[in-house]
C-alpha atoms as a PDB file:
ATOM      1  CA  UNK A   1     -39.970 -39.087  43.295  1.00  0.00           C
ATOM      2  CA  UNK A   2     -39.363 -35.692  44.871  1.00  0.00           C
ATOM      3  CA  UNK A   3     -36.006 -36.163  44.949  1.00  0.00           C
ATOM      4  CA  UNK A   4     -35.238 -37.580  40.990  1.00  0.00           C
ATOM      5  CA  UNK A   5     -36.844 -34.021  40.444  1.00  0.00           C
ATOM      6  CA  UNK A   6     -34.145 -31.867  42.741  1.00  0.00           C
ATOM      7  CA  UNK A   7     -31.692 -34.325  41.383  1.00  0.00           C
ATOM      8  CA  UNK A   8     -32.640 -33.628  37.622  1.00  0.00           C
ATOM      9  CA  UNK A   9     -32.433 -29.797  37.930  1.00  0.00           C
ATOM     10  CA  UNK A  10     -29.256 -29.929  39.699  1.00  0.00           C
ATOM     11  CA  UNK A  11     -27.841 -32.187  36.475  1.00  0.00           C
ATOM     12  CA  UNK A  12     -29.398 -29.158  33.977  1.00  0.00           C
ATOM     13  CA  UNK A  13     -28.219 -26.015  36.035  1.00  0.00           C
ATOM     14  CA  UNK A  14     -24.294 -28.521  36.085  1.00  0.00           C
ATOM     15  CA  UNK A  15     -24.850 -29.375  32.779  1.00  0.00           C
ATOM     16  CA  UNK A  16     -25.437 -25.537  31.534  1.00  0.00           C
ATOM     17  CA  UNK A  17     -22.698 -24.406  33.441  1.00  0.00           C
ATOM     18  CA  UNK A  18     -20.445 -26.806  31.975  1.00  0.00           C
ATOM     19  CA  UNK A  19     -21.522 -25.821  28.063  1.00  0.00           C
ATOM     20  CA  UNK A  20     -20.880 -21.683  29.479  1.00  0.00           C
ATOM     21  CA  UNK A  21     -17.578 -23.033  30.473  1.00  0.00           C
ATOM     22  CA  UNK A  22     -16.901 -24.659  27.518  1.00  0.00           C
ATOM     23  CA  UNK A  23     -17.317 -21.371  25.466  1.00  0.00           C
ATOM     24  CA  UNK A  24     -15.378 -19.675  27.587  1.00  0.00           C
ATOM     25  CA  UNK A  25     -12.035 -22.385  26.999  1.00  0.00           C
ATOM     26  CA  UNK A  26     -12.950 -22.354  23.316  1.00  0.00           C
ATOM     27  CA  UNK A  27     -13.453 -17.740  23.008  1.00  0.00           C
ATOM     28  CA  UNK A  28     -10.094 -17.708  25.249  1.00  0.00           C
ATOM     29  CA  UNK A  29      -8.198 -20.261  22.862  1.00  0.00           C
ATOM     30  CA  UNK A  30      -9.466 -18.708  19.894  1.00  0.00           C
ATOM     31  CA  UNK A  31      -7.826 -15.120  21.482  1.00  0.00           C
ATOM     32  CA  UNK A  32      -4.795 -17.194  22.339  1.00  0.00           C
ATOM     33  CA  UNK A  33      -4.429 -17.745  18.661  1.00  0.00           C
ATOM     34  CA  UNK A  34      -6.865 -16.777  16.415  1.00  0.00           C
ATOM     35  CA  UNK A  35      -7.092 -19.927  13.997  1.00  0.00           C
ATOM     36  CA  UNK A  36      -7.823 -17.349  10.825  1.00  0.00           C
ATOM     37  CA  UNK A  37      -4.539 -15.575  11.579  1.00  0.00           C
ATOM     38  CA  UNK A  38      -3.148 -19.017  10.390  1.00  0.00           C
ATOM     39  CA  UNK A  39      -5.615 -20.313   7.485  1.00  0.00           C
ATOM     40  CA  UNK A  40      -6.528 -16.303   6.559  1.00  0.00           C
ATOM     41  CA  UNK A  41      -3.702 -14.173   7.193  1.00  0.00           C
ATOM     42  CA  UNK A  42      -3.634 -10.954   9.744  1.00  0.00           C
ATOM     43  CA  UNK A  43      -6.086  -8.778   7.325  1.00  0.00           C
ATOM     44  CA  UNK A  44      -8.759 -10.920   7.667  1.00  0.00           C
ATOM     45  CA  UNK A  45      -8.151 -12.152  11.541  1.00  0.00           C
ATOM     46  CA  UNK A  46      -8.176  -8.483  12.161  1.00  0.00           C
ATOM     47  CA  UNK A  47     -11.275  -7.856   9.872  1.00  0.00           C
ATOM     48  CA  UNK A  48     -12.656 -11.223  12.621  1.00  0.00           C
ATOM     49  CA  UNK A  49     -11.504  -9.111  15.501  1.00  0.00           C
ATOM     50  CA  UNK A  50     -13.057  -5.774  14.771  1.00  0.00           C
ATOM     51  CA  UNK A  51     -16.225  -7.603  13.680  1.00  0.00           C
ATOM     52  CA  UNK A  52     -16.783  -9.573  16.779  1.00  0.00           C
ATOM     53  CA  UNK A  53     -15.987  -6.919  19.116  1.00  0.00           C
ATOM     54  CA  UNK A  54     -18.906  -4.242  17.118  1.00  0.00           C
ATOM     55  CA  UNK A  55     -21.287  -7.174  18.032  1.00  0.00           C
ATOM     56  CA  UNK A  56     -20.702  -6.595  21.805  1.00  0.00           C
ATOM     57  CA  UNK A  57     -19.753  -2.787  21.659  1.00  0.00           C
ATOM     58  CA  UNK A  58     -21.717   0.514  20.655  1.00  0.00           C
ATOM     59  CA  UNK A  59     -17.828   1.752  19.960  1.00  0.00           C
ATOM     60  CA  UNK A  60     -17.228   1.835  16.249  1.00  0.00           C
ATOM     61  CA  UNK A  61     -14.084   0.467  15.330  1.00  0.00           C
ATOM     62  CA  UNK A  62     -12.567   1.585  11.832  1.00  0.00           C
ATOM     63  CA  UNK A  63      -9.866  -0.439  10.108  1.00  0.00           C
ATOM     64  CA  UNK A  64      -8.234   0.636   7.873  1.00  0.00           C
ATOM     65  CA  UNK A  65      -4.771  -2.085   6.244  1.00  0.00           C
ATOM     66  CA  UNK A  66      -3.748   0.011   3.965  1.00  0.00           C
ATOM     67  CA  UNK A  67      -1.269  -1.477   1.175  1.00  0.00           C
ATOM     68  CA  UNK A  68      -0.757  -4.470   3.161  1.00  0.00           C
ATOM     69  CA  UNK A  69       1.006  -7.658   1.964  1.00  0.00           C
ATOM     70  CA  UNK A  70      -0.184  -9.829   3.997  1.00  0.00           C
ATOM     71  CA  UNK A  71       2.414 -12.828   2.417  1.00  0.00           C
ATOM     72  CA  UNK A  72       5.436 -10.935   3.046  1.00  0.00           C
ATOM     73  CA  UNK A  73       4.922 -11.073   6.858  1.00  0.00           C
ATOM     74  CA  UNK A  74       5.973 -14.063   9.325  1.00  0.00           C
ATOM     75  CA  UNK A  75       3.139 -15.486  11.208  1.00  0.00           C
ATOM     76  CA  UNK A  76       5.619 -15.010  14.496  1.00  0.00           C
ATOM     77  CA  UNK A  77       5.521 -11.347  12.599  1.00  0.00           C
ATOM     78  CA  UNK A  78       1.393 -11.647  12.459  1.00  0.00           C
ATOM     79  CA  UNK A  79       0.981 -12.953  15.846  1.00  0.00           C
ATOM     80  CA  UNK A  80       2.851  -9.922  17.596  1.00  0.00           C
ATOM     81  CA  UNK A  81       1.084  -7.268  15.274  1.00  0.00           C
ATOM     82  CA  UNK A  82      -2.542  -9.170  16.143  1.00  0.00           C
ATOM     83  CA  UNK A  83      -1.600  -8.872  19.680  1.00  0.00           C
ATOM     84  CA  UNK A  84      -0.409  -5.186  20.150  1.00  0.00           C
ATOM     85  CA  UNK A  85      -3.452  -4.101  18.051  1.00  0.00           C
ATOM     86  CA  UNK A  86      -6.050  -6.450  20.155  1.00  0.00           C
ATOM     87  CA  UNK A  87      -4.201  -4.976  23.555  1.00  0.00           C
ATOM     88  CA  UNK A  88      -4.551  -1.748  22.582  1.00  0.00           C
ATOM     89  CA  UNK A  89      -8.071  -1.824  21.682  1.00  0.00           C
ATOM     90  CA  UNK A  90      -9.334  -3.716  24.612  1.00  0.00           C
ATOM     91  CA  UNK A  91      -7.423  -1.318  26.555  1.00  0.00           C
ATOM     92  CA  UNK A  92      -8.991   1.731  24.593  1.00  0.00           C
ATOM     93  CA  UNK A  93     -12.480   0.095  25.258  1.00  0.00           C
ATOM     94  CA  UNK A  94     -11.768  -1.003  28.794  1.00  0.00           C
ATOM     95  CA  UNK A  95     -10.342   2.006  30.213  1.00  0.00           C
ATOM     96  CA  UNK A  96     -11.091   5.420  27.662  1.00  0.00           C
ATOM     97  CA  UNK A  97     -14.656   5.467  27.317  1.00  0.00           C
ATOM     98  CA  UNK A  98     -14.458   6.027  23.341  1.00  0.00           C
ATOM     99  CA  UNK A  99     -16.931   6.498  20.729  1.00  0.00           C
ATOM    100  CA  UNK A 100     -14.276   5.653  17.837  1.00  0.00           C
ATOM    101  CA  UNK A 101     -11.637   3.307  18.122  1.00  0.00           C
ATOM    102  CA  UNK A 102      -9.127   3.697  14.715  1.00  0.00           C
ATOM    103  CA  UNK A 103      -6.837   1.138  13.454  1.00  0.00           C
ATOM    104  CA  UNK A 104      -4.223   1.808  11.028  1.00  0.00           C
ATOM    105  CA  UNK A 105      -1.803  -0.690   9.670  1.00  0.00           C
ATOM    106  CA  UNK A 106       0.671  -0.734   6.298  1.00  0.00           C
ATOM    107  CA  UNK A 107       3.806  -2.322   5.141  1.00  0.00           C
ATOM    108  CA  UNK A 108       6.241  -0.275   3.245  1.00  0.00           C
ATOM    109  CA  UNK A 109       9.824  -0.528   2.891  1.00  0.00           C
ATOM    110  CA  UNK A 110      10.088  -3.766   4.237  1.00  0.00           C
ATOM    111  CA  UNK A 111       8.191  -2.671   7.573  1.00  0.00           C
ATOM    112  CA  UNK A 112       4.737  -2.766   9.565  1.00  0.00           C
ATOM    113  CA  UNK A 113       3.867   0.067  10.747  1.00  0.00           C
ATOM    114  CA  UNK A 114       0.347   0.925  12.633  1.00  0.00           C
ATOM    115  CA  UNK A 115      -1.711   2.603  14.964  1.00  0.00           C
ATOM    116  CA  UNK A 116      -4.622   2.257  17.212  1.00  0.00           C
ATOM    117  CA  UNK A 117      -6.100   5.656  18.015  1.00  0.00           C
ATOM    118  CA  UNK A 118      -9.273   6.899  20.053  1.00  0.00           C
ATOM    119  CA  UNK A 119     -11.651   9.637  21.347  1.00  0.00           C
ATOM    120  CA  UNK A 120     -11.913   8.376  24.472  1.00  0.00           C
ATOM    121  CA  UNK A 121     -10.744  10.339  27.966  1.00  0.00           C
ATOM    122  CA  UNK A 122      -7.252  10.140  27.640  1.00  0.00           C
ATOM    123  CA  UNK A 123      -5.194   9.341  30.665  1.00  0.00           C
ATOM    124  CA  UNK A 124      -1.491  11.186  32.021  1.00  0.00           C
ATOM    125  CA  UNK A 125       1.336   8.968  30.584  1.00  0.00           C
ATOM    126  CA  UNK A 126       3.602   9.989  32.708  1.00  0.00           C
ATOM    127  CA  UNK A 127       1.415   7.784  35.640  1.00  0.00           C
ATOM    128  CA  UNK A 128       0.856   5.277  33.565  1.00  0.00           C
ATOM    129  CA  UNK A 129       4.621   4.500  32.739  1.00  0.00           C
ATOM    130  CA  UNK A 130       5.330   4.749  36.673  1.00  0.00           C
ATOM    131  CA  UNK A 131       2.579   1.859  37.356  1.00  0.00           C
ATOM    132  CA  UNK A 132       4.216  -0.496  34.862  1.00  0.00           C
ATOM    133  CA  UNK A 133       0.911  -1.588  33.451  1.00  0.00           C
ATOM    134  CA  UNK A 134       1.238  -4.973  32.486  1.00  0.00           C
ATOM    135  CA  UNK A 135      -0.517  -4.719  28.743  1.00  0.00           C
ATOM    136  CA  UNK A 136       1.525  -1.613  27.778  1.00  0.00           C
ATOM    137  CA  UNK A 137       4.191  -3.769  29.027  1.00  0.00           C
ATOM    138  CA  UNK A 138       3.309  -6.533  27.100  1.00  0.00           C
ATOM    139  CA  UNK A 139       2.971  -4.879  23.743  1.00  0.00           C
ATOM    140  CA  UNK A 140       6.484  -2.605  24.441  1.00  0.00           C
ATOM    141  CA  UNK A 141       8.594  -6.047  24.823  1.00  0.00           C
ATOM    142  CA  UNK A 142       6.626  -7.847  21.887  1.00  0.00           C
ATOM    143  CA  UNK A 143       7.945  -5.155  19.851  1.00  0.00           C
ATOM    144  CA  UNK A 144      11.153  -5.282  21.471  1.00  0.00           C
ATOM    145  CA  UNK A 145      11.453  -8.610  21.067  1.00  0.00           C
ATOM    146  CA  UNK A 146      11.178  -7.768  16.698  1.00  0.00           C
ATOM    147  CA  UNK A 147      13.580  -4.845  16.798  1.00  0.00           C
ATOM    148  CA  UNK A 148      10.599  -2.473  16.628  1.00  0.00           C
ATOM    149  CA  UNK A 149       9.894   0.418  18.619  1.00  0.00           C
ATOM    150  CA  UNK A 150       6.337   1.494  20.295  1.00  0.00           C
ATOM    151  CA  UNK A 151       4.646   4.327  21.369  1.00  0.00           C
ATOM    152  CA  UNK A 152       1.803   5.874  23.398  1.00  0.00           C
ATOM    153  CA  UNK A 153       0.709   9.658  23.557  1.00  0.00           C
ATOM    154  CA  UNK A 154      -1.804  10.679  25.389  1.00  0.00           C
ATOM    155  CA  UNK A 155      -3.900  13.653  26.442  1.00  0.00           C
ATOM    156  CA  UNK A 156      -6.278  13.778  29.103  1.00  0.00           C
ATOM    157  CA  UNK A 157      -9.930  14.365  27.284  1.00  0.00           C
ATOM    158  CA  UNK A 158      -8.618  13.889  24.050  1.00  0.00           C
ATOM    159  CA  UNK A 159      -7.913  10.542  23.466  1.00  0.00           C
ATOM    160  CA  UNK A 160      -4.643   7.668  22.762  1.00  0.00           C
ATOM    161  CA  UNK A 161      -2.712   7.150  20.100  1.00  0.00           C
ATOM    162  CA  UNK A 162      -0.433   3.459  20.391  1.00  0.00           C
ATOM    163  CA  UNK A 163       1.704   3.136  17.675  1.00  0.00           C
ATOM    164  CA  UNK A 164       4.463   0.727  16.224  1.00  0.00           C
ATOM    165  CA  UNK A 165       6.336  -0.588  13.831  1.00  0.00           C
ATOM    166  CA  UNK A 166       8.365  -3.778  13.314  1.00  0.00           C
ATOM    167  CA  UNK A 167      10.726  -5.154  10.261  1.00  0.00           C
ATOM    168  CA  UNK A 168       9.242  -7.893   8.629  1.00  0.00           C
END
């Protein structure tokens, strides 16, 4: 009987590890592709985004979509804009130490345009862009990809700035 009761708390400890898994596969698809970015729109999987993340963090993260029509962009459009805005933050959270994290985006003149800025530690650029850091890489080319153009300043105690914009 001894041995149905090692046996049985071997089966729960698998059998919790297996749901934690599970979560995992499900919060990594949902960051793949963010299923509101499809049913929603980027305003509200970015609202999703910023919301979940002030659950977790003692960082406060300001939005701010300003003027954005939301039906004028591609999803393709969407899906690079959601993805330079969530590498930038997790960066900004990751690496800068921030209290604020800003995000700015508008269309105008048939163009996105945005930023993600912070107050965290700031870092040299000039080492950065040497490293080839495979995020900053990452959001450059996804903006390359769209004809856009993207930017980082930076100043050591004083926080990043990543901007972009991209025709849509």
């Amino acid at each position: 009987m001894r041995r149905n009761i090692g046996h049985y708390s071997e089966i729960n400890s698998l059998s919790s590890l297996i749901s934690n898994e599970l979560s995992n596969i499900h919060d990594i698809c949902f960051n793949l592709r963010p299923i509101v970015l499809d049913t929603l729109g980027l305003t509200s999987a970015l609202k999703n985004f910023v919301f979940n993340l002030q659950k977790n963090t003692n960082i406060s993260i300001h939005l701010d979509a300003v003027d954005l029509n939301t039906k004028e962009i591609d999803i393709e459009i969407s899906i690079c804009i959601f993805r330079v805005i969530q590498e930038a933050v997790m960066n900004s959270i990751k690496h800068a130490k921030p209290k604020n994290i800003y995000i700015h985006l508008t269309t105008n003149n048939n163009q996105a345009n945005g930023y993600i800025k912070d107050d965290g530690i700031g870092f040299e650029i000039n080492q950065i862009q040497k490293d080839q850091h495979f995020g900053i890489v990452m959001m450059r080319e996804r903006c390359s990809i769209l004809n856009g153009k993207f930017n980082i300043t930076s100043r050591i105690n004083e926080g990043t700035i990543v901007s972009f914009e991209v025709p849509i």
